[in-house]
C-alpha atoms as a PDB file:
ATOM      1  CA  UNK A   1      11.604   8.813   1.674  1.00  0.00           C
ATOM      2  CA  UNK A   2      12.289   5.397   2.813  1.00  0.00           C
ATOM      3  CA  UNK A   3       9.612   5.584   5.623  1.00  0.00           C
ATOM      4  CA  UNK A   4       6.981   5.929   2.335  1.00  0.00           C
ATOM      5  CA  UNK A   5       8.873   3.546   0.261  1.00  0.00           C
ATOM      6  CA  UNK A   6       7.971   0.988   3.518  1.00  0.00           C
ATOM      7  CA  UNK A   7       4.324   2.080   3.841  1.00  0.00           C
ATOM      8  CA  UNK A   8       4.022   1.416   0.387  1.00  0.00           C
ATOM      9  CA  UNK A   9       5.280  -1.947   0.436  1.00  0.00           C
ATOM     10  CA  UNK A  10       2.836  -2.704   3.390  1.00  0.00           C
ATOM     11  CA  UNK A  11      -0.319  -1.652   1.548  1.00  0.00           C
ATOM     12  CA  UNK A  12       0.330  -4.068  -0.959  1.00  0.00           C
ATOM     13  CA  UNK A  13       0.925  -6.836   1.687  1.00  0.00           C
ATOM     14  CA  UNK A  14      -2.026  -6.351   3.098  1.00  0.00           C
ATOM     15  CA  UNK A  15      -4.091  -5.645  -0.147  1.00  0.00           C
ATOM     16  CA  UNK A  16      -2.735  -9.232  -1.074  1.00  0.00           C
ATOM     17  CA  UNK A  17      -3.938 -10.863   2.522  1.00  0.00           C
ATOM     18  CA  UNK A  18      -7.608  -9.972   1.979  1.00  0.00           C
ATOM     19  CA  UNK A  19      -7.591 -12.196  -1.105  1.00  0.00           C
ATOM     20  CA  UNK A  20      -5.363 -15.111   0.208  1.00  0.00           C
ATOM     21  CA  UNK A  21      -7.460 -14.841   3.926  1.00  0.00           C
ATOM     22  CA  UNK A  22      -9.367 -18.449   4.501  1.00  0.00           C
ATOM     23  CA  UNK A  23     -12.657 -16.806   5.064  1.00  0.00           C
ATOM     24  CA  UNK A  24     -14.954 -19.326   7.433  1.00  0.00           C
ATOM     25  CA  UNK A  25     -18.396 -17.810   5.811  1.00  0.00           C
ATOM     26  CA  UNK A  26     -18.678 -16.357   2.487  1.00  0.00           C
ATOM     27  CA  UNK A  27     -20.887 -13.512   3.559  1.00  0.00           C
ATOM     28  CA  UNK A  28     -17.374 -12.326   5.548  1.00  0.00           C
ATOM     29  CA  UNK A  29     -15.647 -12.816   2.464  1.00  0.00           C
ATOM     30  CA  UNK A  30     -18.144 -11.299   0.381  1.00  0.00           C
ATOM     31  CA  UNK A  31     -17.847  -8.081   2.398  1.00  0.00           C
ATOM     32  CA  UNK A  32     -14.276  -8.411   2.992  1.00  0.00           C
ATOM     33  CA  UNK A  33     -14.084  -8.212  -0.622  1.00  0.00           C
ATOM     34  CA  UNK A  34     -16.279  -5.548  -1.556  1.00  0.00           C
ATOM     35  CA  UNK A  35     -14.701  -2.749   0.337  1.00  0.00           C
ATOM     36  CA  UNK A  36     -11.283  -4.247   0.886  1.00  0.00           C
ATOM     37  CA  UNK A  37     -10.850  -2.590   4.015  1.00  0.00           C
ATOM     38  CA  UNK A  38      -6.929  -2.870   5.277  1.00  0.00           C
ATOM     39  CA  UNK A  39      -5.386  -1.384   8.824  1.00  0.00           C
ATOM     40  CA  UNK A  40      -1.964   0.153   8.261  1.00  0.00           C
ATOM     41  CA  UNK A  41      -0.759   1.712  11.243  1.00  0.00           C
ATOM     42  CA  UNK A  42       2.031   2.493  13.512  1.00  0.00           C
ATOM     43  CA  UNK A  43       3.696   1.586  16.922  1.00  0.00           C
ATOM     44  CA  UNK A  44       7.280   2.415  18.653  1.00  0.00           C
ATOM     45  CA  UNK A  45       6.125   6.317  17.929  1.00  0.00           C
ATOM     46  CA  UNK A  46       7.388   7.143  21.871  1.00  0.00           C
ATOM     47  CA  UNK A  47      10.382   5.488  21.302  1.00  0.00           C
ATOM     48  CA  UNK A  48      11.350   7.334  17.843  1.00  0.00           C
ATOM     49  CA  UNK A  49      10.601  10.736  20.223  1.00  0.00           C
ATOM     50  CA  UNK A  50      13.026   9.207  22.416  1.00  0.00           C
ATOM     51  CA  UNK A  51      15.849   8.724  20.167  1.00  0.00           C
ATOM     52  CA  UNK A  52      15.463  12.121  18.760  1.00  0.00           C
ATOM     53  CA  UNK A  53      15.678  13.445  22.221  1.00  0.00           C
ATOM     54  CA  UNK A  54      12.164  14.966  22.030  1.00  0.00           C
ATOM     55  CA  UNK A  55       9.454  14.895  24.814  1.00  0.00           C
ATOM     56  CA  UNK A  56       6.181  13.170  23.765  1.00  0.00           C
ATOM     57  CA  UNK A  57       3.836  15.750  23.838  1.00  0.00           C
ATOM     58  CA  UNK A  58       5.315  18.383  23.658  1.00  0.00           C
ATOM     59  CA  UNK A  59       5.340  21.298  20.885  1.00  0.00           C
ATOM     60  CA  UNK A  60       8.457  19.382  18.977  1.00  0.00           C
ATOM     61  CA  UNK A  61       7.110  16.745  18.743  1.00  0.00           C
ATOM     62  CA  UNK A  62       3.470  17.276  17.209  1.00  0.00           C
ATOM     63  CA  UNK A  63       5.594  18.779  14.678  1.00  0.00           C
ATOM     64  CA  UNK A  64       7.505  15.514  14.190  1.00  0.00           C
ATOM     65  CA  UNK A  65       4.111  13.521  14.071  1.00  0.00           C
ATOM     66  CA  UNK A  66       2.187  15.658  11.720  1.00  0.00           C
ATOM     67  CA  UNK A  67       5.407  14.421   9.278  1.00  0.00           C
ATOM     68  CA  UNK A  68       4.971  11.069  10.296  1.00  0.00           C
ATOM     69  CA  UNK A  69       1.574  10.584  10.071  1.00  0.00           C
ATOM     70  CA  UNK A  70       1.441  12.551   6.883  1.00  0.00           C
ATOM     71  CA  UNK A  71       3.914  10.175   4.934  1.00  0.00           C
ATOM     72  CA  UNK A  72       2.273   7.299   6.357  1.00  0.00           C
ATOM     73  CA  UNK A  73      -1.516   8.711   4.853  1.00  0.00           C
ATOM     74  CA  UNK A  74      -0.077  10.077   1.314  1.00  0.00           C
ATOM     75  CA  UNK A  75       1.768   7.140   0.192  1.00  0.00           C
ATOM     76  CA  UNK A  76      -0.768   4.762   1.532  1.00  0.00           C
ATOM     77  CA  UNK A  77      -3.489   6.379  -0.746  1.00  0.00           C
ATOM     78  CA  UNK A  78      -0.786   6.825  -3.479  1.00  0.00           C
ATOM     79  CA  UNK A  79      -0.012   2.833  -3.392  1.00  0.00           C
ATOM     80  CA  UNK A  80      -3.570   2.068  -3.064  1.00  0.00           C
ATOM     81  CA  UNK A  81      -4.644   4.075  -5.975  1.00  0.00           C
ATOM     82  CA  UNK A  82      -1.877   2.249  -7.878  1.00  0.00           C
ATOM     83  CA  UNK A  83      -2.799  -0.916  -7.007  1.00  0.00           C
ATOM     84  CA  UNK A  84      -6.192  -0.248  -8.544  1.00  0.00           C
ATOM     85  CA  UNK A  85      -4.942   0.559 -11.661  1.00  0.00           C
ATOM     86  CA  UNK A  86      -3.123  -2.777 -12.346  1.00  0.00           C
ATOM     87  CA  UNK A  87      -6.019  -4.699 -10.647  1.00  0.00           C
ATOM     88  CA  UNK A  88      -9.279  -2.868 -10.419  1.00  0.00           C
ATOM     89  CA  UNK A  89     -10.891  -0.374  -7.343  1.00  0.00           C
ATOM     90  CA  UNK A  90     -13.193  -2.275  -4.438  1.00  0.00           C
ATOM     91  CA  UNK A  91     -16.021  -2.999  -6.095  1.00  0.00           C
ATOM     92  CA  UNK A  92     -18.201  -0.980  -4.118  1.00  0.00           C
ATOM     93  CA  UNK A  93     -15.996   2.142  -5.104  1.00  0.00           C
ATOM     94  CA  UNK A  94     -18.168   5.574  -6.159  1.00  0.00           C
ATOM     95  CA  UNK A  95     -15.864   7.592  -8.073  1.00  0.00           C
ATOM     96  CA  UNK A  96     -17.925  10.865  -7.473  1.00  0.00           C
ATOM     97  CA  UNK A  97     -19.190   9.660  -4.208  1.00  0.00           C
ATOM     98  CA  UNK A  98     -15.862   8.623  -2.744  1.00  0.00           C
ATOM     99  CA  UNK A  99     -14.162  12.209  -3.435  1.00  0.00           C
ATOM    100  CA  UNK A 100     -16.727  13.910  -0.453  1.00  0.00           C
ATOM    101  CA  UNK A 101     -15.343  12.164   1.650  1.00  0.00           C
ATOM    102  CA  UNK A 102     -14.171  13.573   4.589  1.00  0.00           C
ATOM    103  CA  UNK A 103     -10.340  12.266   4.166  1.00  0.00           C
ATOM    104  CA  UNK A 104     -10.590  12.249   0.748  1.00  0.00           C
ATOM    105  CA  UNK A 105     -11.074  15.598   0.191  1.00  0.00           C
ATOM    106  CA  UNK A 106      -7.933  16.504   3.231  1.00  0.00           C
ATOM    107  CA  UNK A 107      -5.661  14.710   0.345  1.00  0.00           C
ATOM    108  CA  UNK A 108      -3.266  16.841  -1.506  1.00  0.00           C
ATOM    109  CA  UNK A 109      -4.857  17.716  -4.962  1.00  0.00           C
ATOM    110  CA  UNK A 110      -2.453  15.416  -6.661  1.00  0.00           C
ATOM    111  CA  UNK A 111      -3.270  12.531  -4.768  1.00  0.00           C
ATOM    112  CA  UNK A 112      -7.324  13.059  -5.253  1.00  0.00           C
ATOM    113  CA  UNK A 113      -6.214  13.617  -8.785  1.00  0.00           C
ATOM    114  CA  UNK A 114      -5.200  10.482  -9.051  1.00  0.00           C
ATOM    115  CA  UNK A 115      -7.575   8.815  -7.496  1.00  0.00           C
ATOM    116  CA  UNK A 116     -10.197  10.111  -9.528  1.00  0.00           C
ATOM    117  CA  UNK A 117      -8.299   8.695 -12.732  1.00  0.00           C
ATOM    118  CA  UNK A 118      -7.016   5.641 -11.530  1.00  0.00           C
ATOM    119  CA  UNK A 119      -9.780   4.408  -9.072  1.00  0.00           C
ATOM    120  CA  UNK A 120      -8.439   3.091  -5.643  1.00  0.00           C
ATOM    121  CA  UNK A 121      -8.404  -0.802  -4.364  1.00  0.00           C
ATOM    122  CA  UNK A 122      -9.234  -0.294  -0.673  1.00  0.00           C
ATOM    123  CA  UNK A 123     -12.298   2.036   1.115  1.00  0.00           C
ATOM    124  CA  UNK A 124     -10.265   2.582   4.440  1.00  0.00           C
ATOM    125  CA  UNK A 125      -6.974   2.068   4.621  1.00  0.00           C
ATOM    126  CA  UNK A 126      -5.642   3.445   8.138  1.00  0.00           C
ATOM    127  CA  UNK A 127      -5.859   2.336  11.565  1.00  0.00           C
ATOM    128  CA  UNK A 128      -3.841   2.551  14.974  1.00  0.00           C
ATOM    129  CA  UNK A 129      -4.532  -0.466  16.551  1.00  0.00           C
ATOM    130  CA  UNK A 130      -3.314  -0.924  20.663  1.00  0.00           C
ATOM    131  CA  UNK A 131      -0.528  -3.266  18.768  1.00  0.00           C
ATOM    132  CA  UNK A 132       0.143  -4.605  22.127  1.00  0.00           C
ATOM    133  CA  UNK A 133       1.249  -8.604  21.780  1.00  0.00           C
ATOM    134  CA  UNK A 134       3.158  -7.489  18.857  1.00  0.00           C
ATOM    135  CA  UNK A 135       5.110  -4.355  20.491  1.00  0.00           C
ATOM    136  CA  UNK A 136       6.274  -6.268  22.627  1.00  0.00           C
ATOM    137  CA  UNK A 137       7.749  -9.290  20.421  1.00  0.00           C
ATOM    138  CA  UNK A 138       9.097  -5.619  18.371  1.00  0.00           C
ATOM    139  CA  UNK A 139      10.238  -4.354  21.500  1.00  0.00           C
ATOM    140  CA  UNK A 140       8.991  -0.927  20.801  1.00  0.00           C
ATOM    141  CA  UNK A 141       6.063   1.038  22.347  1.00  0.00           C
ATOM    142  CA  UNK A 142       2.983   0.142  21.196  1.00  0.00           C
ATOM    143  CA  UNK A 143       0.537   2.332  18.817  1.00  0.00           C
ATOM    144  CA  UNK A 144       0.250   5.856  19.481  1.00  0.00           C
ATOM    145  CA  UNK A 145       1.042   5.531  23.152  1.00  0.00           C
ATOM    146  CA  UNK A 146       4.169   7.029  25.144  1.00  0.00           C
ATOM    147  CA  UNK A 147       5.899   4.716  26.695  1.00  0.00           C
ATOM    148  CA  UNK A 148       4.225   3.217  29.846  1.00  0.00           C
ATOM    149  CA  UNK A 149       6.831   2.780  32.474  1.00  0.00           C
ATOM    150  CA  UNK A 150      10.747   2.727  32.454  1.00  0.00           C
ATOM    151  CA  UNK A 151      11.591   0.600  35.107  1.00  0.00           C
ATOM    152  CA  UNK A 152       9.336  -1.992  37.047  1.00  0.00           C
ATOM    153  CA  UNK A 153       9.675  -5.165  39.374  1.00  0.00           C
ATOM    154  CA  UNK A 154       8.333  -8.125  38.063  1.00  0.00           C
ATOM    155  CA  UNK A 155       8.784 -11.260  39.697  1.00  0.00           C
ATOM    156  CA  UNK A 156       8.970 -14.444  37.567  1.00  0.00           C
ATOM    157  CA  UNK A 157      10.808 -17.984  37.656  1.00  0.00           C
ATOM    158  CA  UNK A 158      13.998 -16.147  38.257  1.00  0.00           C
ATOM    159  CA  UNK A 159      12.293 -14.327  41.362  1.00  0.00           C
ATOM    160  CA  UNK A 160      12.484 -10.599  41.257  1.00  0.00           C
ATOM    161  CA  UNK A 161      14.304  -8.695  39.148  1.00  0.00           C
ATOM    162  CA  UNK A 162      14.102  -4.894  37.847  1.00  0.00           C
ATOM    163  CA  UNK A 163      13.185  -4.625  34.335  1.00  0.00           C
ATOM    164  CA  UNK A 164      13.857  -1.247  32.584  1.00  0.00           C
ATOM    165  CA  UNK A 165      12.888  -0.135  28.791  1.00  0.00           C
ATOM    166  CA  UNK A 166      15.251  -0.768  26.477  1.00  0.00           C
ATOM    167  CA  UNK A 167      16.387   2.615  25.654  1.00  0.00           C
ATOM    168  CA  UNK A 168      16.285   3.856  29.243  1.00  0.00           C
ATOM    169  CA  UNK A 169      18.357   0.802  30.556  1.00  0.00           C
ATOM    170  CA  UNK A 170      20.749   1.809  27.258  1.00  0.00           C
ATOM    171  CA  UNK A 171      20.866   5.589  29.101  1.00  0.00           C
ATOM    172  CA  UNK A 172      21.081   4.577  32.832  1.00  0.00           C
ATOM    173  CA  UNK A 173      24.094   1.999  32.368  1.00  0.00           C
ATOM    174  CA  UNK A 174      26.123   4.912  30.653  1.00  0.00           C
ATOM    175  CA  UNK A 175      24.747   7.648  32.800  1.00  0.00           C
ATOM    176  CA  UNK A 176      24.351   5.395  36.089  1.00  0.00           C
ATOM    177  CA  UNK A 177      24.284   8.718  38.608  1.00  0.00           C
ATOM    178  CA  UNK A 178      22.668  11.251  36.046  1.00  0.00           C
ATOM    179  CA  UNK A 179      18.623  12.333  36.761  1.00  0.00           C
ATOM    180  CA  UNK A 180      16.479  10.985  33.713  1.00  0.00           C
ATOM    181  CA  UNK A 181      16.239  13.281  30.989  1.00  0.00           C
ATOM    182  CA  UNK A 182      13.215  15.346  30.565  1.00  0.00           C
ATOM    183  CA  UNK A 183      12.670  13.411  26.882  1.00  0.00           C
ATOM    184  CA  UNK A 184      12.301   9.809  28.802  1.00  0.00           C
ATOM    185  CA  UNK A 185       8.833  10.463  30.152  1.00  0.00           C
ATOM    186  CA  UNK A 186       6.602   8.287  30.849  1.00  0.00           C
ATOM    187  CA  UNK A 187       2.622   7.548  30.561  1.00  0.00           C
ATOM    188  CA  UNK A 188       2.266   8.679  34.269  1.00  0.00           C
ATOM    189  CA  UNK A 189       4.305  11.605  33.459  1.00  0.00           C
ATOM    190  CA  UNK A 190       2.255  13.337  30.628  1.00  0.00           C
ATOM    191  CA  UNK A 191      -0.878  15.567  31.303  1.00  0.00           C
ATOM    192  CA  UNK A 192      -4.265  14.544  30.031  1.00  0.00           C
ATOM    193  CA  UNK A 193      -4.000  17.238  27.374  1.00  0.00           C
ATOM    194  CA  UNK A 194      -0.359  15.721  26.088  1.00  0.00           C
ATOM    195  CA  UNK A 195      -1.691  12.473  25.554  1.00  0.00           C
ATOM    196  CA  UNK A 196      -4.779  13.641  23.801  1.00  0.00           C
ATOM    197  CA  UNK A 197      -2.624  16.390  21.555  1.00  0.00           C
ATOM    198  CA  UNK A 198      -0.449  13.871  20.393  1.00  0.00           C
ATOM    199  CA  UNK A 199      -3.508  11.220  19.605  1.00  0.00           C
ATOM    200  CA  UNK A 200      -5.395  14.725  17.725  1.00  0.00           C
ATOM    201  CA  UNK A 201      -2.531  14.737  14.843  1.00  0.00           C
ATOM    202  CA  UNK A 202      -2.772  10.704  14.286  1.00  0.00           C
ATOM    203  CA  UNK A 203      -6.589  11.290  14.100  1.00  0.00           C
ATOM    204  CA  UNK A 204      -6.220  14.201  11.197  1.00  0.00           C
ATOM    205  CA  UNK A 205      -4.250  12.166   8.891  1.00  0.00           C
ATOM    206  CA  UNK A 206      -5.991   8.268  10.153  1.00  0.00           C
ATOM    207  CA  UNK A 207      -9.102   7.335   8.289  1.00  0.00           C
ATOM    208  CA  UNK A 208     -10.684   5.123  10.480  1.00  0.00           C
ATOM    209  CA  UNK A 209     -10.108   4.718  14.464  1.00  0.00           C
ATOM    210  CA  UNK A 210      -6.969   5.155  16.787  1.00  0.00           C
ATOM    211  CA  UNK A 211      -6.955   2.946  19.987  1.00  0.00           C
ATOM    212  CA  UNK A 212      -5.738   5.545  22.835  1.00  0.00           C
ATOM    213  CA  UNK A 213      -5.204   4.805  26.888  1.00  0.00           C
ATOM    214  CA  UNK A 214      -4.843   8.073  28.688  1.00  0.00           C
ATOM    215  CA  UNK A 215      -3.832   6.532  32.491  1.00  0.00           C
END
């Protein structure tokens, strides 16, 4: 409930940046404008798996996404749709058209409902970008990825130093002699198929693209 209440709250944010964006060129603004595309995604999934004690990839856990993503893509369409009633749909907004969509029709009948009687402000509204400058001011994992490594050297002004997740250095300094948990796996760790089953639930519920590294 809270987790829509949040997505919610984002899709008006960034409804409100298209119009308050400095646009350089007004043909960018003029299509900016017209479909009022916006980008909500996710990031610090492999790290939510983590806390739950759940290994990315595996059978638990596309259960787990399917709920995420599917919060994430009804109240997104249900803010967006309310949005347009206070303030108007993009202006290149079909009614008839719009509802073959592909996504449009995967909605829940009450949100195409909706839709269809309220209009809604933005043509896409979903993306999982590779969120990786801003994962890591977050600290979390980025996008849809698991998390990449654990533990690594990196050598720096302080010369060279172990660094280790922040969850997994949380684990090893109360388990210091324990073997790492099956649910703390890494990239490196996952089969091409566990990478790409994970990345096939995002894509169901996502209406536009999903950046995705399979190492």
């Amino acid at each position: 409930d809270t987790f829509g209440k949040d997505v919610q709250i984002a899709m008006r944010f960034l409804d409100k940046v298209i119009d308050d964006t400095h646009y350089f060129f007004e043909e960018n603004e003029k299509v900016a404008k017209d479909i009022r595309r916006t980008g909500l995604g996710i990031m610090g999934i492999a790290d939510t798996f983590i806390k739950m004690k759940i290994r990315y990839g595996s059978e638990e856990s596309i259960k787990i996404s399917k709920k995420i993503f599917e919060t994430l893509r009804d109240n997104s369409y249900i803010a967006s749709a309310d949005i347009a009633k206070e303030k108007g749909s993009f202006p290149k907004y079909d009614r008839d058209q719009y509802q073959k969509g592909y996504h449009i029709k995967a909605l829940p009948k009450a949100i195409r409902e909706k839709i269809y009687k309220q209009g809604i402000r933005n043509a896409v509204l979903l993306t999982i970008a590779p969120t990786g400058t801003t994962s890591l001011i977050a600290g979390v994992s980025s996008g849809v990825e698991p998390v990449y490594e654990f533990e690594y050297s990196h050598n720096g002004r302080l010369g060279k130093q172990m660094v280790y997740h922040s969850l997994y250095g949380e684990w090893k300094e109360a388990h210091p002699t324990d073997e790492r948990p099956d649910y703390f796996v890494s990239a490196n760790d996952l089969t091409p198929e566990e990478h790409v089953k994970v990345q096939a639930v995002a894509q169901k519920y996502i209406d536009s693209s999903i950046s995705k590294t399979v190492n």
